[in-house]
C-alpha atoms as a PDB file:
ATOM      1  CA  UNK A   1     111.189 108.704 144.879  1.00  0.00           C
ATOM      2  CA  UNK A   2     109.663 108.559 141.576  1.00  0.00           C
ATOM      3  CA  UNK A   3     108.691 111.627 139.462  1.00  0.00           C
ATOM      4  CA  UNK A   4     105.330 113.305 139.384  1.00  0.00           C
ATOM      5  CA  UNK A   5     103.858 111.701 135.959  1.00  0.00           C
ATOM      6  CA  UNK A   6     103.592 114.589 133.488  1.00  0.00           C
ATOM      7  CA  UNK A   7     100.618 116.156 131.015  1.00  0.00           C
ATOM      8  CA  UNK A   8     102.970 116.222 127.726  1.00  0.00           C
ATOM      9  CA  UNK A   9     100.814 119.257 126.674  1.00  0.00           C
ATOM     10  CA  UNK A  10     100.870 121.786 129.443  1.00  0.00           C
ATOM     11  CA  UNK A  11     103.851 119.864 130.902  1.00  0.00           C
ATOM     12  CA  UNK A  12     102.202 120.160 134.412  1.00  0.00           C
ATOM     13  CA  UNK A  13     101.397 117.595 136.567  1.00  0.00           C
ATOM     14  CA  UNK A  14      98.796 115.670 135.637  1.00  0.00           C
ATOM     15  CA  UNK A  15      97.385 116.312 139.183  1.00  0.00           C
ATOM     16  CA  UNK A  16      97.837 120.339 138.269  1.00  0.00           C
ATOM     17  CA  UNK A  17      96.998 119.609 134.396  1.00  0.00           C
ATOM     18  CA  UNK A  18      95.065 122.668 133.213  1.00  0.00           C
ATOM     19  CA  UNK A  19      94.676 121.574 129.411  1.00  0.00           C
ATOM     20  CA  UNK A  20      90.729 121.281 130.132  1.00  0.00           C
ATOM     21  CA  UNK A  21      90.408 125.109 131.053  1.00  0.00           C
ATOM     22  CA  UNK A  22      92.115 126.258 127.678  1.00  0.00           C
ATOM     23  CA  UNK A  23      90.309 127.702 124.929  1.00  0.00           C
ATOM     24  CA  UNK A  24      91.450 127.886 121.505  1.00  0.00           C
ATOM     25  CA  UNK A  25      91.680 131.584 120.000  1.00  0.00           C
ATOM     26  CA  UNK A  26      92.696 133.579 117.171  1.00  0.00           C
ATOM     27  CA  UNK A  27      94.338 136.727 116.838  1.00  0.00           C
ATOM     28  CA  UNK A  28      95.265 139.007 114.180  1.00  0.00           C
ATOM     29  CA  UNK A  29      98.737 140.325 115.654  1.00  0.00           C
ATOM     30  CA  UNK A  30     101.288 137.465 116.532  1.00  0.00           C
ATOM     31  CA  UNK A  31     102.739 137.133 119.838  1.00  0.00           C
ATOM     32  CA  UNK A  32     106.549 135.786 120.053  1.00  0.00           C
ATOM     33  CA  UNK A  33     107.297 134.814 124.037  1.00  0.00           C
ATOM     34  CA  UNK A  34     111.251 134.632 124.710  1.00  0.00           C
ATOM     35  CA  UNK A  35     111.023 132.502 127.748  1.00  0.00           C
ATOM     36  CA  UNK A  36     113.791 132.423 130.544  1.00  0.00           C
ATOM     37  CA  UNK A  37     114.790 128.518 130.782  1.00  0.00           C
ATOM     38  CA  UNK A  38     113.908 128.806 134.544  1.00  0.00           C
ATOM     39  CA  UNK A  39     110.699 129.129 133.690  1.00  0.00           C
ATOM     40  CA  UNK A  40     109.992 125.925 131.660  1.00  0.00           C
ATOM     41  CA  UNK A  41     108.848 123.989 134.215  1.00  0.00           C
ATOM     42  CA  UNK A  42     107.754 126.343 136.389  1.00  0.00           C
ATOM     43  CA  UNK A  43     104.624 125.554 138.309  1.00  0.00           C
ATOM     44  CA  UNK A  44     103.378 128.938 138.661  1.00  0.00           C
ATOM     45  CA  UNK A  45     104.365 130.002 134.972  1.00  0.00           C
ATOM     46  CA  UNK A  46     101.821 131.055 132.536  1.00  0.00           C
ATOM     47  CA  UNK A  47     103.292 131.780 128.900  1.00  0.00           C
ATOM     48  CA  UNK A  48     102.548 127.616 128.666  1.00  0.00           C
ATOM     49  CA  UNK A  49      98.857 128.790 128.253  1.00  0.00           C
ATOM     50  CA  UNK A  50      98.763 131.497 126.502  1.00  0.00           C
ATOM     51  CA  UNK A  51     100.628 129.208 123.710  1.00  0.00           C
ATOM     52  CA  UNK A  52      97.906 126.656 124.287  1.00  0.00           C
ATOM     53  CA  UNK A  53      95.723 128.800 123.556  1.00  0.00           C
ATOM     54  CA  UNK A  54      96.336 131.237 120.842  1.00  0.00           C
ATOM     55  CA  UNK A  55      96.767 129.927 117.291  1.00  0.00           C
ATOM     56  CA  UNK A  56      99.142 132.267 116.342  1.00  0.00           C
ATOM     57  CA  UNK A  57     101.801 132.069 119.591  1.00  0.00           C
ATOM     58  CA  UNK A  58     105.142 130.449 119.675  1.00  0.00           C
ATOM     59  CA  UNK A  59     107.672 130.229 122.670  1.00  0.00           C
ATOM     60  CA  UNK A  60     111.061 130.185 122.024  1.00  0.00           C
ATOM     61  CA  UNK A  61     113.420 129.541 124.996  1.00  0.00           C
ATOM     62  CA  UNK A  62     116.889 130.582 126.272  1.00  0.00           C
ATOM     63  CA  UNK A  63     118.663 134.039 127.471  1.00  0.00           C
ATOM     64  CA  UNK A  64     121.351 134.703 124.560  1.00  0.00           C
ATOM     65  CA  UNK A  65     119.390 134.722 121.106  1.00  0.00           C
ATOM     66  CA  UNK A  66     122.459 135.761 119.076  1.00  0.00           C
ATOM     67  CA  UNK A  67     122.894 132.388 117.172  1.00  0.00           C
ATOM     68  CA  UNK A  68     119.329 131.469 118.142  1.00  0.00           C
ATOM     69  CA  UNK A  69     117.988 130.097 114.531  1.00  0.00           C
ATOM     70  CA  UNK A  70     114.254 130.826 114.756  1.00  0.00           C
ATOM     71  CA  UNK A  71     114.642 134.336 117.064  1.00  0.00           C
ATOM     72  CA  UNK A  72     116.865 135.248 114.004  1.00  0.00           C
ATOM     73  CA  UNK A  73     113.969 134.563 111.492  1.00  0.00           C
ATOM     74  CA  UNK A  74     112.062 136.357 113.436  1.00  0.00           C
ATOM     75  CA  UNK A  75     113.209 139.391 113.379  1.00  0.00           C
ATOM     76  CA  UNK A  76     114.597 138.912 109.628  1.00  0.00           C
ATOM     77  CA  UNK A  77     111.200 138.394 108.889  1.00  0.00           C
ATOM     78  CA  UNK A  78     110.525 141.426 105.683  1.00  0.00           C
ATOM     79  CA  UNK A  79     106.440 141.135 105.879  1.00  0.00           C
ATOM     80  CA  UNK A  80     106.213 141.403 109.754  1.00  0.00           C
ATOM     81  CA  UNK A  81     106.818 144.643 111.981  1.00  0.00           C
ATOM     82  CA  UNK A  82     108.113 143.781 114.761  1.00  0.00           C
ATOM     83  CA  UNK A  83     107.890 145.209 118.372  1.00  0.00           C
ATOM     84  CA  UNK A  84     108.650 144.468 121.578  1.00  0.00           C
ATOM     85  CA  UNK A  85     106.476 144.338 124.852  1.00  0.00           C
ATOM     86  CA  UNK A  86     109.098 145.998 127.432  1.00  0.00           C
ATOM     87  CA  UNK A  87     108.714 149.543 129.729  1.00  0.00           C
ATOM     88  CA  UNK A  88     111.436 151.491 127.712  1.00  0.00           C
ATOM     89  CA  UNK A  89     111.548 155.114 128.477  1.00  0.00           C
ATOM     90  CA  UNK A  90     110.811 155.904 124.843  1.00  0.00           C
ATOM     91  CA  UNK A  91     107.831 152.916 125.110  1.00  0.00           C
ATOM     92  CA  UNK A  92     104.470 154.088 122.655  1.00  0.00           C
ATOM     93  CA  UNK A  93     100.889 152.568 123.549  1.00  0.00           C
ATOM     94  CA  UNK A  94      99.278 150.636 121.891  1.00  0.00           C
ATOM     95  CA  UNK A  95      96.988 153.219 120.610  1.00  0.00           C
ATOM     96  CA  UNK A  96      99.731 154.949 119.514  1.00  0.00           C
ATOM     97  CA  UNK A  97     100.975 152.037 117.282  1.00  0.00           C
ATOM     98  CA  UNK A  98      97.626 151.680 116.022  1.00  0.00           C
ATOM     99  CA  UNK A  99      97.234 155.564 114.916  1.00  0.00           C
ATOM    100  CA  UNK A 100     100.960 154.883 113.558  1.00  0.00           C
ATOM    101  CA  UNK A 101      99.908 151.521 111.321  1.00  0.00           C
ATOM    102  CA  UNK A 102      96.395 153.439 110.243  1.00  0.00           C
ATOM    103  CA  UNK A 103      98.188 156.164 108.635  1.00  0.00           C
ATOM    104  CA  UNK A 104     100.806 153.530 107.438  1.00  0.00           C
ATOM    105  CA  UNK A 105      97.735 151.467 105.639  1.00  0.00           C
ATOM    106  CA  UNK A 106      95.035 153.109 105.756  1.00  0.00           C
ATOM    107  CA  UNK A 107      93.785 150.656 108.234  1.00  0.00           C
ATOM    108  CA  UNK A 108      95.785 148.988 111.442  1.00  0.00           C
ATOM    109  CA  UNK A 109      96.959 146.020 109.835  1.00  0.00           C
ATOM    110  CA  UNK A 110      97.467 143.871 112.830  1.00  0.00           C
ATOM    111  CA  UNK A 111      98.335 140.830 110.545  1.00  0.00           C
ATOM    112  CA  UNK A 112     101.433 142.262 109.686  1.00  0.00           C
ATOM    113  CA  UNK A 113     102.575 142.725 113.207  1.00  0.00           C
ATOM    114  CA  UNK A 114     104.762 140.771 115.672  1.00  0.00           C
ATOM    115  CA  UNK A 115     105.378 141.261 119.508  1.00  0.00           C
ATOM    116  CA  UNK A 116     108.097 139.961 121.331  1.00  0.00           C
ATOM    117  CA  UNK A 117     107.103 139.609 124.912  1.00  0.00           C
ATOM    118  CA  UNK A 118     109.792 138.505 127.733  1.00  0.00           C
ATOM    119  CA  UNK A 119     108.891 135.968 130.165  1.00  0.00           C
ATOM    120  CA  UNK A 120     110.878 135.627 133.103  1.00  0.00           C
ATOM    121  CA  UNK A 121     111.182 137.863 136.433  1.00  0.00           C
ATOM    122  CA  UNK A 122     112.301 141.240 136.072  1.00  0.00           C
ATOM    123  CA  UNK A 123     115.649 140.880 136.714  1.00  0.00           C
ATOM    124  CA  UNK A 124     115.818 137.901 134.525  1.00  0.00           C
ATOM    125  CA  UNK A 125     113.568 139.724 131.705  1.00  0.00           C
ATOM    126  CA  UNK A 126     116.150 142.726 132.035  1.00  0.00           C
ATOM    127  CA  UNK A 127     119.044 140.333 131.564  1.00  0.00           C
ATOM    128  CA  UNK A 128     117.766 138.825 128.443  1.00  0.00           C
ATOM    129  CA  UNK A 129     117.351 142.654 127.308  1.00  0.00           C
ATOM    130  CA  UNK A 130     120.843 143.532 128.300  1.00  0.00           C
ATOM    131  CA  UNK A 131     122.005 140.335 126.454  1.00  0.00           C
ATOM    132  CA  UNK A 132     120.685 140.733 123.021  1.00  0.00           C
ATOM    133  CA  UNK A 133     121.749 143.865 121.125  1.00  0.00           C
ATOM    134  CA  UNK A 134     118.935 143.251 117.879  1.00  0.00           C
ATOM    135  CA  UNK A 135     116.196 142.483 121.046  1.00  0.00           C
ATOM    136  CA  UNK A 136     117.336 145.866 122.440  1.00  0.00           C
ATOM    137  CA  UNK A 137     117.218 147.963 119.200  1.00  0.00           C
ATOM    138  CA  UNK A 138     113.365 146.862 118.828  1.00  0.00           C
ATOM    139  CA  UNK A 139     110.722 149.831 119.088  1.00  0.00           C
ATOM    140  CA  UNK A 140     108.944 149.176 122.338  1.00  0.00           C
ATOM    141  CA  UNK A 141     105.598 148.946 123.232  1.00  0.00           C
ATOM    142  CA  UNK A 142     104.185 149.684 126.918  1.00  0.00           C
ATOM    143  CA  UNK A 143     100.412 148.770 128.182  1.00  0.00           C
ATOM    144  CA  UNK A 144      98.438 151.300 130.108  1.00  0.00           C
ATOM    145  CA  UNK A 145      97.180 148.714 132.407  1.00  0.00           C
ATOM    146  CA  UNK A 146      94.878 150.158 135.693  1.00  0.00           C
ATOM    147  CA  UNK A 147      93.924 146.761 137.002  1.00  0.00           C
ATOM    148  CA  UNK A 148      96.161 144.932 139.745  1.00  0.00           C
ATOM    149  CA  UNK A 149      97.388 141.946 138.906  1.00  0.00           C
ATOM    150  CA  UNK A 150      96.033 138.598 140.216  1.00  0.00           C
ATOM    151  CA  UNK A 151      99.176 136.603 140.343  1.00  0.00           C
ATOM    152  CA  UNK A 152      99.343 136.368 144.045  1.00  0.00           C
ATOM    153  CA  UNK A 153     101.353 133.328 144.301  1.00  0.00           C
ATOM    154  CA  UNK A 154     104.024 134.927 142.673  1.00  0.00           C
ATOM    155  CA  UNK A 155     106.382 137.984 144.419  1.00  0.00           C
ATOM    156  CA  UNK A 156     107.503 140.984 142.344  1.00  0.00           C
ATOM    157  CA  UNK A 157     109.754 143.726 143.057  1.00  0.00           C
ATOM    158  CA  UNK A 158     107.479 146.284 141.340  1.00  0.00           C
ATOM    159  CA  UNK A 159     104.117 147.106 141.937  1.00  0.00           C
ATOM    160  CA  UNK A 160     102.876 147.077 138.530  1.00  0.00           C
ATOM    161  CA  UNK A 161     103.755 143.593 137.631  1.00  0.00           C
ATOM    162  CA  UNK A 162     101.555 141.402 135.434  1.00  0.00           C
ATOM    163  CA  UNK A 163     102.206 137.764 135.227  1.00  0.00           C
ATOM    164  CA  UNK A 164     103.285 136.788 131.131  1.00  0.00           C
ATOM    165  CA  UNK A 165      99.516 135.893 130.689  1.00  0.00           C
ATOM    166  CA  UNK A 166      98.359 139.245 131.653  1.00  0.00           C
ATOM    167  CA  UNK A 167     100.168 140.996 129.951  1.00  0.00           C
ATOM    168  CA  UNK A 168      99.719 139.479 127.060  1.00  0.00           C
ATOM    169  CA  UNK A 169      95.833 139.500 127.596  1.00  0.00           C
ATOM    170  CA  UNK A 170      96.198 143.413 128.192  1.00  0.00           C
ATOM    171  CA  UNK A 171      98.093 143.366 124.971  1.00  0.00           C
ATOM    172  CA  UNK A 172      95.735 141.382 122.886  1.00  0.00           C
ATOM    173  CA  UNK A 173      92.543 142.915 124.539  1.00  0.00           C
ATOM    174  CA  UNK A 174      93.989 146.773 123.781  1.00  0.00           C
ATOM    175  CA  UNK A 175      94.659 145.821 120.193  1.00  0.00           C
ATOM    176  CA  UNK A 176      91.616 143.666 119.568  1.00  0.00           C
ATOM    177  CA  UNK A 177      88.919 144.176 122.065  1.00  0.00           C
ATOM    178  CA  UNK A 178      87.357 142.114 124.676  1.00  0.00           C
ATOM    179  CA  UNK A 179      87.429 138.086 122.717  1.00  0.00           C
ATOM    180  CA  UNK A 180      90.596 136.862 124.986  1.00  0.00           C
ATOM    181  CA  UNK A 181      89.056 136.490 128.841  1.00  0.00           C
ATOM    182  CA  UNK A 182      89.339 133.073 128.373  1.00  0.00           C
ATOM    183  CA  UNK A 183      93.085 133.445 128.842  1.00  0.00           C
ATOM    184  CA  UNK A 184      91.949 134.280 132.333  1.00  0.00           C
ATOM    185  CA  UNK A 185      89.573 131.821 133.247  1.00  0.00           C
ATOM    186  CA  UNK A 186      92.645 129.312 133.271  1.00  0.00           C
ATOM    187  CA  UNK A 187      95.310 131.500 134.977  1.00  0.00           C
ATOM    188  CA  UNK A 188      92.332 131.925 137.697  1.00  0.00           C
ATOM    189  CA  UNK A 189      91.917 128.124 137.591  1.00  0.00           C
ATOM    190  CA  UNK A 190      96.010 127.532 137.535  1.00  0.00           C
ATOM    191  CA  UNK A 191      96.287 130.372 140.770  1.00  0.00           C
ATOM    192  CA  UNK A 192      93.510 129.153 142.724  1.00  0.00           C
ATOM    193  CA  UNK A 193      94.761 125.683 142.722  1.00  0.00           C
ATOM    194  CA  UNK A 194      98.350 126.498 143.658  1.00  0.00           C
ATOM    195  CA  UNK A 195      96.780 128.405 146.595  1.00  0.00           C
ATOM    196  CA  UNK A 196      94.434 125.521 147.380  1.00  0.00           C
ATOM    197  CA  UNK A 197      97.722 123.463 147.244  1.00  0.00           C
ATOM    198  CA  UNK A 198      99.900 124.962 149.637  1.00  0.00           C
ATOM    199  CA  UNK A 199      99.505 124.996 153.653  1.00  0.00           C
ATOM    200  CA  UNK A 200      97.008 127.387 155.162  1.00  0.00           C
ATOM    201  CA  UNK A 201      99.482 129.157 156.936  1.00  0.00           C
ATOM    202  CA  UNK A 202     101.262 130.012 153.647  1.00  0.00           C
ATOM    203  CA  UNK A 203      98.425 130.623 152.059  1.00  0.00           C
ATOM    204  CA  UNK A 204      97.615 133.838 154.366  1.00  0.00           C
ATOM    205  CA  UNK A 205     100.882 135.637 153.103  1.00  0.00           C
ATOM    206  CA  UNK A 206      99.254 135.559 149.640  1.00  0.00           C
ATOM    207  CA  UNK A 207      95.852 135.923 149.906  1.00  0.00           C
ATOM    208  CA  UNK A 208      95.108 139.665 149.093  1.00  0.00           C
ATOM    209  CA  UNK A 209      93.861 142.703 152.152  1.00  0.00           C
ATOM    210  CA  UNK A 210      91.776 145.107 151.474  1.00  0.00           C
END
């Protein structure tokens, strides 16, 4: 059987290409996605379009970033304060970080910050913690997020978990305001289609009760 012919750009396929729902964006704060390598080609993933999208994104993939070149210029980086986008106990908010960079500057500087944000499941997000001492010594950031997710074609073991594009929407939207929906109208495009995709008995398990 031959293989699904492939979008090079979303790497999706090119019956499931979503490259005419993105958006270009900017943002001030720079967003660093450590991505799994299960998730590369993962139909239901989303970090694909948030990179897409935002100007300044990059993915960088694996699990063990200790002789990973560009994760080590990362965080060698002198101009950039770095963070990480993870539920540690001693997490801030993101108001928090801003009060913290206004009395730094005079002004939250979001230009001169970078986030790290996992992308994987949690298991596989808390693996890649576990596996990276410099990733682990990071200051953490957590997101006071009230809205329940949409990503009902994936399962979570936690009730409060936001699909990679989410989150990083929450993230951008907290620090920025409200200029990043966009990121939504094609995760809504990319979830509705998988559901549209997949038998209707199937789809019942994911389609959401009141």
């Amino acid at each position: 059987m031959s293989k699904r012919e492939q979008c090079t750009r979303c790497l999706r396929a090119k019956t499931a290409c979503l490259c005419h729902t993105i958006t270009p964006l900017n943002s001030q704060l720079s967003l660093i996605i450590l991505q799994h390598p299960s998730e590369v080609k993962h139909a239901k993933g989303t970090a694909k379009i948030v990179e897409l999208s935002l100007s300044s994104c990059k993915i960088i993939v694996g699990e063990d970033f200790s002789d990973n070149a560009d994760f080590n210029e990362i965080l060698n980086a002198s101009d950039k304060n770095t963070w990480l986008l993870y539920p540690a106990n001693d997490a801030i908010s993101v108001n928090e970080l801003k009060q913290q960079l206004s009395v730094q500057t005079q002004q939250a500087n979001l230009a001169d910050v970078q986030v790290i944000v996992l992308d994987g499941s949690w298991k596989k997000a808390y693996k890649m913690y576990c596996l990276n001492p410099r990733l682990a010594a990071l200051p953490c950031i957590g997101l006071d997020v009230s809205n329940e997710s949409n990503y009902r074609i994936r399962k979570s073991s936690r009730s409060d978990s936001l699909s990679t594009l989410e989150a990083c929407h929450a993230l951008l939207t907290q620090f920025e305001g409200n200029q990043f929906d966009t990121l939504l109208d094609s995760f809504n495009y990319m979830v509705d289609f998988q559901l549209k995709a997949m038998p209707q008995d199937v789809q019942q398990r994911y389609r959401r009760h009141p």
